[in-house]
N, C-alpha and C. Protein backbone atom coordinates (compact mmCIF):
# COMPACT_ATOMS: atom_id res chain seq x y z
N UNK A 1 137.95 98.55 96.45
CA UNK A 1 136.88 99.51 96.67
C UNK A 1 136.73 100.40 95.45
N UNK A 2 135.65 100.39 95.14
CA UNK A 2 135.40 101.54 93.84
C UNK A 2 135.45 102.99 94.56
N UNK A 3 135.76 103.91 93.61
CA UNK A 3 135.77 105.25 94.57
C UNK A 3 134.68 105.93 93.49
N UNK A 4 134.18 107.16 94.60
CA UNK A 4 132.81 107.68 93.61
C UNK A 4 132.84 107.64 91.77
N UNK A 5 131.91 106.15 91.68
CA UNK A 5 132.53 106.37 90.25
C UNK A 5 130.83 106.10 89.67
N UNK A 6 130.95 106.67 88.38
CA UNK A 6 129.44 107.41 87.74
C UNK A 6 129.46 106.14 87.14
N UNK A 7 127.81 105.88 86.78
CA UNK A 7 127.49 105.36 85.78
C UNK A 7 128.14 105.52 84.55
N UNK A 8 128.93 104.63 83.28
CA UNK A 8 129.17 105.38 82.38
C UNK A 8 128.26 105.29 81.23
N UNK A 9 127.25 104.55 81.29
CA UNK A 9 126.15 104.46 80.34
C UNK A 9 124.78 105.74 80.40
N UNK A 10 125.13 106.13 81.58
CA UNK A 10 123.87 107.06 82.03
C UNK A 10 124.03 107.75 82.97
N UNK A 11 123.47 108.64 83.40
CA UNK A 11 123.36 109.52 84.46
C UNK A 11 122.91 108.93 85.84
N UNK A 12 122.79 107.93 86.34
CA UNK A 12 122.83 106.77 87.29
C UNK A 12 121.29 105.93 87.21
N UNK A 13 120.96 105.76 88.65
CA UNK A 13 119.91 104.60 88.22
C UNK A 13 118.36 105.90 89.30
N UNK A 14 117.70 105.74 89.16
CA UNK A 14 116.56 106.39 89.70
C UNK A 14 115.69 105.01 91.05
N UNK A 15 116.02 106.69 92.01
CA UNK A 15 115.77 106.06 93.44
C UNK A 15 113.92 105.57 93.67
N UNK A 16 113.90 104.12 93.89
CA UNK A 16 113.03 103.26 94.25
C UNK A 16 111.81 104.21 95.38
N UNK A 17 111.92 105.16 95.85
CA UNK A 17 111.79 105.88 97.22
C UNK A 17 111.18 107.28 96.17
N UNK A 18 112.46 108.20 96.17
CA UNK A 18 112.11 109.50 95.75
C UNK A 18 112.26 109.61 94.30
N UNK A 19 112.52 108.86 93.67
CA UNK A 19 112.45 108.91 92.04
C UNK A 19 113.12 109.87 91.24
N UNK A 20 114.21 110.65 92.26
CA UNK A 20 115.38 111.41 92.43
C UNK A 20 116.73 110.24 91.63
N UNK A 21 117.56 110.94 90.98
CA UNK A 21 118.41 110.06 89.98
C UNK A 21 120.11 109.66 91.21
N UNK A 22 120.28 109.03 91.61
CA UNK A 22 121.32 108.23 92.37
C UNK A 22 122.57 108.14 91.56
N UNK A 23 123.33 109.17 91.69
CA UNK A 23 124.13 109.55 90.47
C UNK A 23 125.80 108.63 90.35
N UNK A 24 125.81 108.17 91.67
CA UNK A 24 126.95 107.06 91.62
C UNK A 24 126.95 106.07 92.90
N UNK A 25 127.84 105.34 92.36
CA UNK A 25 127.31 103.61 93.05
C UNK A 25 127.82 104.22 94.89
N UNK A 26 128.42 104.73 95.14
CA UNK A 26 128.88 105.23 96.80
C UNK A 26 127.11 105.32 97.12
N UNK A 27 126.59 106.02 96.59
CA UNK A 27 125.40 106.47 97.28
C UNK A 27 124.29 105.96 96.91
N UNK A 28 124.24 104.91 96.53
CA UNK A 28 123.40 103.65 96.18
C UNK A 28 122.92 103.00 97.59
N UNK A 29 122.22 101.99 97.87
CA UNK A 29 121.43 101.25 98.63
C UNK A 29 120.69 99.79 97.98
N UNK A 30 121.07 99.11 98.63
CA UNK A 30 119.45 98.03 98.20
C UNK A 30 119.19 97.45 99.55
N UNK A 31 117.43 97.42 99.50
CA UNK A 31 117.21 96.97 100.82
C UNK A 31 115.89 95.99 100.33
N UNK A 32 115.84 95.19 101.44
CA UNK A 32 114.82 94.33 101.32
C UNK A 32 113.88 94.40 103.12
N UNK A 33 113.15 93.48 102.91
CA UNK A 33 112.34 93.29 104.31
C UNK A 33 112.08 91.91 104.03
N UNK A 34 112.15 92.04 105.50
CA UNK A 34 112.34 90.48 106.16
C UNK A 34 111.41 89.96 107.04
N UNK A 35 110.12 89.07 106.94
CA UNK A 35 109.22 88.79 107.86
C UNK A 35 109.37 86.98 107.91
N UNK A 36 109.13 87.18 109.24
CA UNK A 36 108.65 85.45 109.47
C UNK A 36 107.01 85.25 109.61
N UNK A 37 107.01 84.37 108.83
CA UNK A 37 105.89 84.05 108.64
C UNK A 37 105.71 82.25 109.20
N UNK A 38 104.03 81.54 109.32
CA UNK A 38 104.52 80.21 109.64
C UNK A 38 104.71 79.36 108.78
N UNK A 39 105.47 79.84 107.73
CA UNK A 39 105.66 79.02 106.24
C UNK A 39 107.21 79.27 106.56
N UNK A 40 107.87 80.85 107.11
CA UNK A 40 109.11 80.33 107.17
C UNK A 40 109.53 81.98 107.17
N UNK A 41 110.85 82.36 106.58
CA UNK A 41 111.17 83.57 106.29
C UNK A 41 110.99 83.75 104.89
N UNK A 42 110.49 85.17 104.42
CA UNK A 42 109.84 85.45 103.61
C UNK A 42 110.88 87.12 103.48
N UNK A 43 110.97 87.20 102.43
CA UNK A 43 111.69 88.72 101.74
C UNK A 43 110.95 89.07 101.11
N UNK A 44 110.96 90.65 100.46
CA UNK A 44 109.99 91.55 99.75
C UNK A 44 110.50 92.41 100.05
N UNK A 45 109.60 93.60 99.31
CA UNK A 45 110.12 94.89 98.92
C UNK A 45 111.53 95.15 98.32
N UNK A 46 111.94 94.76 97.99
CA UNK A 46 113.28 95.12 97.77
C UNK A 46 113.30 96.10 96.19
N UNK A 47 114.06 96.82 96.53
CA UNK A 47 114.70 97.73 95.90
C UNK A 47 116.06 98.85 96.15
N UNK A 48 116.08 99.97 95.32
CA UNK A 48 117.32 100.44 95.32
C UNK A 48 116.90 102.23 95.74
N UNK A 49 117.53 102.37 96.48
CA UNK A 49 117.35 103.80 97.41
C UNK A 49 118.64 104.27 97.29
N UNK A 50 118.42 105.78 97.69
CA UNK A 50 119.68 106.37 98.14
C UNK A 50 119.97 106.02 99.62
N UNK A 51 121.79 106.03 99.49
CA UNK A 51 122.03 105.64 100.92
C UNK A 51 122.01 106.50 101.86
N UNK A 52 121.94 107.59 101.66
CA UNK A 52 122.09 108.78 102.91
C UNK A 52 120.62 109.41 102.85
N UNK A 53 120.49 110.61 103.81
CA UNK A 53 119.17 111.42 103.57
C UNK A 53 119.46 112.16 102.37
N UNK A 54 118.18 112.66 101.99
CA UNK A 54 118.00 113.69 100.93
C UNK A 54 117.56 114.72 101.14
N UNK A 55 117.61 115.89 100.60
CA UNK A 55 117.44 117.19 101.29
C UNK A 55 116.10 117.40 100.85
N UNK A 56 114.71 118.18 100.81
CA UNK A 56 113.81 118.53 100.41
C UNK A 56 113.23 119.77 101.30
N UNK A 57 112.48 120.07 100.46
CA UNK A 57 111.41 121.56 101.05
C UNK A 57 111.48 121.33 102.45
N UNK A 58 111.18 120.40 102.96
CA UNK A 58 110.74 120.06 104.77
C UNK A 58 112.34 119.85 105.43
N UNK A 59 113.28 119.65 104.70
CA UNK A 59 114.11 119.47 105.49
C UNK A 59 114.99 118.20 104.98
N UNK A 60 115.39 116.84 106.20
CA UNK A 60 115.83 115.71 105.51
C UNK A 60 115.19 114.99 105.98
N UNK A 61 115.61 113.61 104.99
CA UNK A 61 114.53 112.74 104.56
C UNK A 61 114.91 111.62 104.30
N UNK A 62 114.78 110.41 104.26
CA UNK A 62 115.41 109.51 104.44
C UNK A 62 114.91 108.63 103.32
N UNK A 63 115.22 108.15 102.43
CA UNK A 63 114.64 107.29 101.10
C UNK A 63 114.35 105.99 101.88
N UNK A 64 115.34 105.48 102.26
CA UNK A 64 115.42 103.98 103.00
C UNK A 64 114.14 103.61 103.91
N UNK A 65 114.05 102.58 104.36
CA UNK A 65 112.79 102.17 105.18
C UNK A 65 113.29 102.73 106.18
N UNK A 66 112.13 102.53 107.44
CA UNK A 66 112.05 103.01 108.74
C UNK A 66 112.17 101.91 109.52
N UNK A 67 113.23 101.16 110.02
CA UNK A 67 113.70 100.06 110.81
C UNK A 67 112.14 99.84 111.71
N UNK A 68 112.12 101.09 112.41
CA UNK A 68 111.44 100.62 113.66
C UNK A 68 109.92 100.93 113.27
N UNK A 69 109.52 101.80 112.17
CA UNK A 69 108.16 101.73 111.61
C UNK A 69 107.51 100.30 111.40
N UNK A 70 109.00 99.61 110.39
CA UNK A 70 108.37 98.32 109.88
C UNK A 70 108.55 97.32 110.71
N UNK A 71 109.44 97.29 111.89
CA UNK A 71 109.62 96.29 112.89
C UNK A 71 107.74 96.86 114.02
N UNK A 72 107.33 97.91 114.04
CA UNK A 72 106.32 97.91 114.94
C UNK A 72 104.94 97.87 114.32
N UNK A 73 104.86 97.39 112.77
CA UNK A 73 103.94 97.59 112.13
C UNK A 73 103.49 95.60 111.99
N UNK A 74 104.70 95.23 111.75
CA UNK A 74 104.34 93.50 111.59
C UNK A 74 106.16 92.98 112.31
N UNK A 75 106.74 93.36 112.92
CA UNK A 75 108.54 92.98 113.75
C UNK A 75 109.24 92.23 111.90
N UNK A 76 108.75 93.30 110.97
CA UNK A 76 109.78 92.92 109.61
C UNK A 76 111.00 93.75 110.30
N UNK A 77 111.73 93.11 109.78
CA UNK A 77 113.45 93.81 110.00
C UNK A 77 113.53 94.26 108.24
N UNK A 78 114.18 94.84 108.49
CA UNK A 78 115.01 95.87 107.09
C UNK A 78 115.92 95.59 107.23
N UNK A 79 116.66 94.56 105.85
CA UNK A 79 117.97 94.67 105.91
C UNK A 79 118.30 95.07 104.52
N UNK A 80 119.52 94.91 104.35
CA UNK A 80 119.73 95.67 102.75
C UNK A 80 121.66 95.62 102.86
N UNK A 81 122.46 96.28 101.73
CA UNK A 81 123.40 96.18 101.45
C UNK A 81 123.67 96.78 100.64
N UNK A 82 124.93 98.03 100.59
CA UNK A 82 125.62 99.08 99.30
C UNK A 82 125.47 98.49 98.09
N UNK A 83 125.28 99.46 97.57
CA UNK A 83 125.24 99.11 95.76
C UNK A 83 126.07 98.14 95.31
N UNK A 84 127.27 98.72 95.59
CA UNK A 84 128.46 98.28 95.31
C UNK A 84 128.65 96.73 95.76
N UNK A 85 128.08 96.28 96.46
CA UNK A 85 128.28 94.64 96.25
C UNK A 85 127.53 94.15 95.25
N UNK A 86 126.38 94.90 94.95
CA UNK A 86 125.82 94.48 93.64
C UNK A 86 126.31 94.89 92.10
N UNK A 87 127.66 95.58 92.19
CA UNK A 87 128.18 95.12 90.85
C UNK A 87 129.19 94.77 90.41
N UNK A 88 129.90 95.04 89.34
CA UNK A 88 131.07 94.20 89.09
C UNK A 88 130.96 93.17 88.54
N UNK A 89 131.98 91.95 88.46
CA UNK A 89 131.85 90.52 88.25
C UNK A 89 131.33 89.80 89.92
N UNK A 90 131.00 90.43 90.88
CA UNK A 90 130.37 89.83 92.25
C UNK A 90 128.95 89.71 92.15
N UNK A 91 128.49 91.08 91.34
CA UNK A 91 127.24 91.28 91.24
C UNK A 91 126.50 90.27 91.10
N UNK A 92 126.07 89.77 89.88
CA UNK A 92 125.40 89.14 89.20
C UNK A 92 124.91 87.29 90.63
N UNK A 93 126.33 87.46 90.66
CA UNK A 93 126.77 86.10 91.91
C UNK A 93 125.50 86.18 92.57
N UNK A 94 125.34 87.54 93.33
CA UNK A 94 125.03 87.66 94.40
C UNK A 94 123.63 88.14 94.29
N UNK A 95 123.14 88.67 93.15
CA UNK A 95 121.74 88.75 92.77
C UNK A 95 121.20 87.19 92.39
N UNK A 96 122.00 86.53 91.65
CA UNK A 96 121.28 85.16 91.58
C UNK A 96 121.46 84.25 92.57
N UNK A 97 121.94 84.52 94.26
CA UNK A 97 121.72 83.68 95.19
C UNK A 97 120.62 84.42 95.50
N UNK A 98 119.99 85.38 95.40
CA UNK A 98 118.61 85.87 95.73
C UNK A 98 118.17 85.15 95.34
N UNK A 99 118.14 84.65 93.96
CA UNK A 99 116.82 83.68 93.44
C UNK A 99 116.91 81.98 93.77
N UNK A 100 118.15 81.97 93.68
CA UNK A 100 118.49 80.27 94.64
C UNK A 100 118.11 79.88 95.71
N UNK A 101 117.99 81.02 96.48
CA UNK A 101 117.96 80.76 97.94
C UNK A 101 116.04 80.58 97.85
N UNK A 102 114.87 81.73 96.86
CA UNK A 102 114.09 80.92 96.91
C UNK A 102 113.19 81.97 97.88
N UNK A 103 113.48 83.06 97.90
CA UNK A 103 112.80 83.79 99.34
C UNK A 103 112.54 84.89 98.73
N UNK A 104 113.51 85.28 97.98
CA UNK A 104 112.80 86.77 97.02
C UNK A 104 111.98 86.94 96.07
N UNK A 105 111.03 87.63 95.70
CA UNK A 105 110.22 87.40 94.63
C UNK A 105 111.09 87.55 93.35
N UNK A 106 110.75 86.60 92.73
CA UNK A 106 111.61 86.61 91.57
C UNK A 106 111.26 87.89 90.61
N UNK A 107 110.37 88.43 90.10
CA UNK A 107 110.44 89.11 89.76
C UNK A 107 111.03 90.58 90.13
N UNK A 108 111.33 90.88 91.11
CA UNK A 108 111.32 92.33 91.57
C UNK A 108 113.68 91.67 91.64
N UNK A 109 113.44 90.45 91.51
CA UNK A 109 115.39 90.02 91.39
C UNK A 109 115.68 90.38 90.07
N UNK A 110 114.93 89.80 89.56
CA UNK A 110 115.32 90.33 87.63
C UNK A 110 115.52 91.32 87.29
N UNK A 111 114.20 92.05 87.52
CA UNK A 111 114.29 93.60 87.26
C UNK A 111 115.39 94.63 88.46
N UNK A 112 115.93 94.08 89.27
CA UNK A 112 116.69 95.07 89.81
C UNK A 112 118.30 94.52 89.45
N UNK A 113 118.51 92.87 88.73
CA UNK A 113 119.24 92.23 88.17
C UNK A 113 119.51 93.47 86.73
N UNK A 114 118.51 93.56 86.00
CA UNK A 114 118.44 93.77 84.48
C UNK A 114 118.76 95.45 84.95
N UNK A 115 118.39 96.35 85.86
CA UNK A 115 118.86 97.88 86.19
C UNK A 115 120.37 97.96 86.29
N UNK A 116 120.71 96.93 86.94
CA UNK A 116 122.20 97.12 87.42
C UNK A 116 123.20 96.54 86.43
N UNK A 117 123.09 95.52 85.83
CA UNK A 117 123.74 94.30 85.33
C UNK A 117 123.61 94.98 83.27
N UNK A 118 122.26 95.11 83.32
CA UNK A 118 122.30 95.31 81.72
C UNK A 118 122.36 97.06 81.34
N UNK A 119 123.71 97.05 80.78
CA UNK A 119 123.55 98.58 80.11
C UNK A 119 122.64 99.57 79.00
N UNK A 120 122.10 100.36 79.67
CA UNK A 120 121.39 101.52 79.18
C UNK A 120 119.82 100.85 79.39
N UNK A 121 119.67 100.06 80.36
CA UNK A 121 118.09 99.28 80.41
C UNK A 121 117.96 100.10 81.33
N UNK A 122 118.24 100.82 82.71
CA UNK A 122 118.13 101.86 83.41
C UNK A 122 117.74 102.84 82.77
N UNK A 123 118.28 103.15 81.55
CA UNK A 123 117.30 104.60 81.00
C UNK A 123 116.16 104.60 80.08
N UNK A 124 116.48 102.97 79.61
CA UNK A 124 115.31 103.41 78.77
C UNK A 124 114.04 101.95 78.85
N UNK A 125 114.33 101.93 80.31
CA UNK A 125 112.88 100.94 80.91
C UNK A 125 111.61 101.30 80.67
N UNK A 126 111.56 102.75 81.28
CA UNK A 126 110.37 103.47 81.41
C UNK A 126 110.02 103.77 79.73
N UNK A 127 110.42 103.79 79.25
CA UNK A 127 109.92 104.52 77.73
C UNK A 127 109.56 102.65 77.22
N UNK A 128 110.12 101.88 77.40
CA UNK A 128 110.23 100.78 76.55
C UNK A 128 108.39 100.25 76.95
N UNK A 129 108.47 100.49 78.57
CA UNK A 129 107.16 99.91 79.06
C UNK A 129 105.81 100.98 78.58
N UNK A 130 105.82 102.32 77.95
CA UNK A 130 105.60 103.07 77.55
C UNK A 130 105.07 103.20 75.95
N UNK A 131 105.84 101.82 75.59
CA UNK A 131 105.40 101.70 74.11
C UNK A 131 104.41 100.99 73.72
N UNK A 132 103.46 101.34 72.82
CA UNK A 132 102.40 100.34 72.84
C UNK A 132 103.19 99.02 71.79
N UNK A 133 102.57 97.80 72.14
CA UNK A 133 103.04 96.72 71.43
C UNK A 133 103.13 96.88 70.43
N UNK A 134 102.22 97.12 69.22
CA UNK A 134 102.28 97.31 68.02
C UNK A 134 103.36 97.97 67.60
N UNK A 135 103.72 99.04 68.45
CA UNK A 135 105.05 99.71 67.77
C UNK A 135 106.33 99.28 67.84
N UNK A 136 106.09 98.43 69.27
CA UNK A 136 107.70 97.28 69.09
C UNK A 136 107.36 96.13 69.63
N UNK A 137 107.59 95.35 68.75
CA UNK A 137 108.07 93.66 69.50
C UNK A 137 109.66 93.64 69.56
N UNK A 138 109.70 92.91 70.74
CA UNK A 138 111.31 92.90 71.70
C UNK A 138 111.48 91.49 70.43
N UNK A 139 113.18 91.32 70.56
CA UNK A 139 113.00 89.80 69.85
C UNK A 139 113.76 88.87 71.07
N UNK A 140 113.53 89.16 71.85
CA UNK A 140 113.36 87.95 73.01
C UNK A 140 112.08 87.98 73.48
N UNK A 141 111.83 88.64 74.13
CA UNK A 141 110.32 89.07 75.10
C UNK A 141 110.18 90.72 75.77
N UNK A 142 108.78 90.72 75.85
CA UNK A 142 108.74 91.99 76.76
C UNK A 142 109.78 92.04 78.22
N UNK A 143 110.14 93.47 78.38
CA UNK A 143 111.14 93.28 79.38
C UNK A 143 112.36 92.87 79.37
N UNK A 144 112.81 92.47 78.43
CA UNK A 144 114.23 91.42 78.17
C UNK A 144 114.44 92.14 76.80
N UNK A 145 115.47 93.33 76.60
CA UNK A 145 115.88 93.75 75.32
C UNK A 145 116.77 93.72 75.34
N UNK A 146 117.69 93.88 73.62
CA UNK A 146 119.27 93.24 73.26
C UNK A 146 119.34 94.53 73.33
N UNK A 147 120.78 94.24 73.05
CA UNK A 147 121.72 95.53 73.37
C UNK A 147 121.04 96.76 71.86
N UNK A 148 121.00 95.93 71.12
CA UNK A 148 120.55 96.90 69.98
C UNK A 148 119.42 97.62 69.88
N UNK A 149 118.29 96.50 70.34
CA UNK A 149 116.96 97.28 70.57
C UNK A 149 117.49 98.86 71.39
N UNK A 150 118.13 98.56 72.25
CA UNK A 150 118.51 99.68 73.71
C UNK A 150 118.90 100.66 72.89
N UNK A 151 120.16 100.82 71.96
CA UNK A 151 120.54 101.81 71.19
C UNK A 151 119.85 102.31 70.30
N UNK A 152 118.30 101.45 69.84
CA UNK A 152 118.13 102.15 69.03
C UNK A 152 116.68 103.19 69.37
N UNK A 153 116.32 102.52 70.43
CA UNK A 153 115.55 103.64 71.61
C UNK A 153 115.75 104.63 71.73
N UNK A 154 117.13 104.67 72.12
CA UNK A 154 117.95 106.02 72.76
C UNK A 154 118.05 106.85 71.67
N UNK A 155 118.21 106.36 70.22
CA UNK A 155 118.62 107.05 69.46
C UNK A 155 117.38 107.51 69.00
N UNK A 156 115.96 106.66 68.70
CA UNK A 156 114.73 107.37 68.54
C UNK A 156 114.12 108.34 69.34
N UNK A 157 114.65 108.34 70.73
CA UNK A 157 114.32 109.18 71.62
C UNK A 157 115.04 110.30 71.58
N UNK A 158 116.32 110.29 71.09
CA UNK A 158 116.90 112.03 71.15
C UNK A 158 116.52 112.13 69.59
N UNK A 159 116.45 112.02 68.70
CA UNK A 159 115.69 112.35 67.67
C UNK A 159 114.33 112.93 67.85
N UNK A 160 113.51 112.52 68.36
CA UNK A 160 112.11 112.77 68.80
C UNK A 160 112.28 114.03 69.80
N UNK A 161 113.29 113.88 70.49
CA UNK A 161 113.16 115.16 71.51
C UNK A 161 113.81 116.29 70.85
N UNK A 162 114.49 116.13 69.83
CA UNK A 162 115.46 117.12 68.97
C UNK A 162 114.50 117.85 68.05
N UNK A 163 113.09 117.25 67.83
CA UNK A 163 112.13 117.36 66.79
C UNK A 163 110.79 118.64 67.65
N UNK A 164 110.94 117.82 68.77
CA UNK A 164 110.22 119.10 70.13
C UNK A 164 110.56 120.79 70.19
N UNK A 165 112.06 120.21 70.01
CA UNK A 165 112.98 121.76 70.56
C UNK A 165 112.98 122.99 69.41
């Protein structure tokens, strides 16, 4: 069992829900939805929430789906599973039987593959998708950056913000 232990690349991963920062893997979430359809069972939505409520102006609040909202809206079930099986050396396992099995959209597996799995792509996703092309070509592809591109983001970005202050 991991015990509350932080991101050490970053300040954690930012919640799918409230866009509130999920500061260690205990209080992580991933959930998906589950519909039958007459093609078969079908998954979606999936992403990464906080696992408990969250406090706000109104009170608490729940990031996660609403079991019985989405079971009385179309009988989808919500299922999902702690962070924490999604990392480690299990992780990766268990994100790519998502895509084996053939039911998850592949894209929304990658990208929650590439948040968890690849370091410092959690912080600097949003800025990367943010850049106009001209100013960077990736040298794999859009979306898919090396470890170096990542460092050297981070490092243009606290430079740039050091230049603000």
């Amino acid at each position: 069992m991991i015990s509350k232990t932080r991101r050490p690349d970053l300040l954690g991963w930012k919640c799918s829900s409230c866009a509130k920062v999920i500061t260690s893997i205990e209080d992580g979430w991933v959930e998906w939805l589950t519909t039958e359809t007459e093609r078969g069972t079908t998954l979606h939505g999936l992403r990464l929430v906080h696992k408990e409520a969250k406090q706000d102006n109104s009170g608490e609040r729940s990031c996660r789906y609403d079991p019985r909202a989405e079971f009385r809206k179309d009988q989808t079930l919500v299922e999902g599973l702690p962070l924490e099986r999604f990392m480690g050396s299990d992780g990766p396992t268990l994100l790519l039987s998502f895509l084996a099995a053939g039911e998850m959209p592949r894209d929304d597996v990658l990208e929650l593959t590439k948040r968890l799995q690849v370091p410092g792509y959690e912080l600097t996703r949003e800025l990367f998708a943010a850049l106009d092309n001209e100013m960077f070509t990736p040298s794999v592809m859009r979306g898919y950056y090396l470890q170096i591109e990542i460092r050297a983001l981070l490092e243009w970005a606290r430079r740039d913000s050091s230049l603000e202050a």
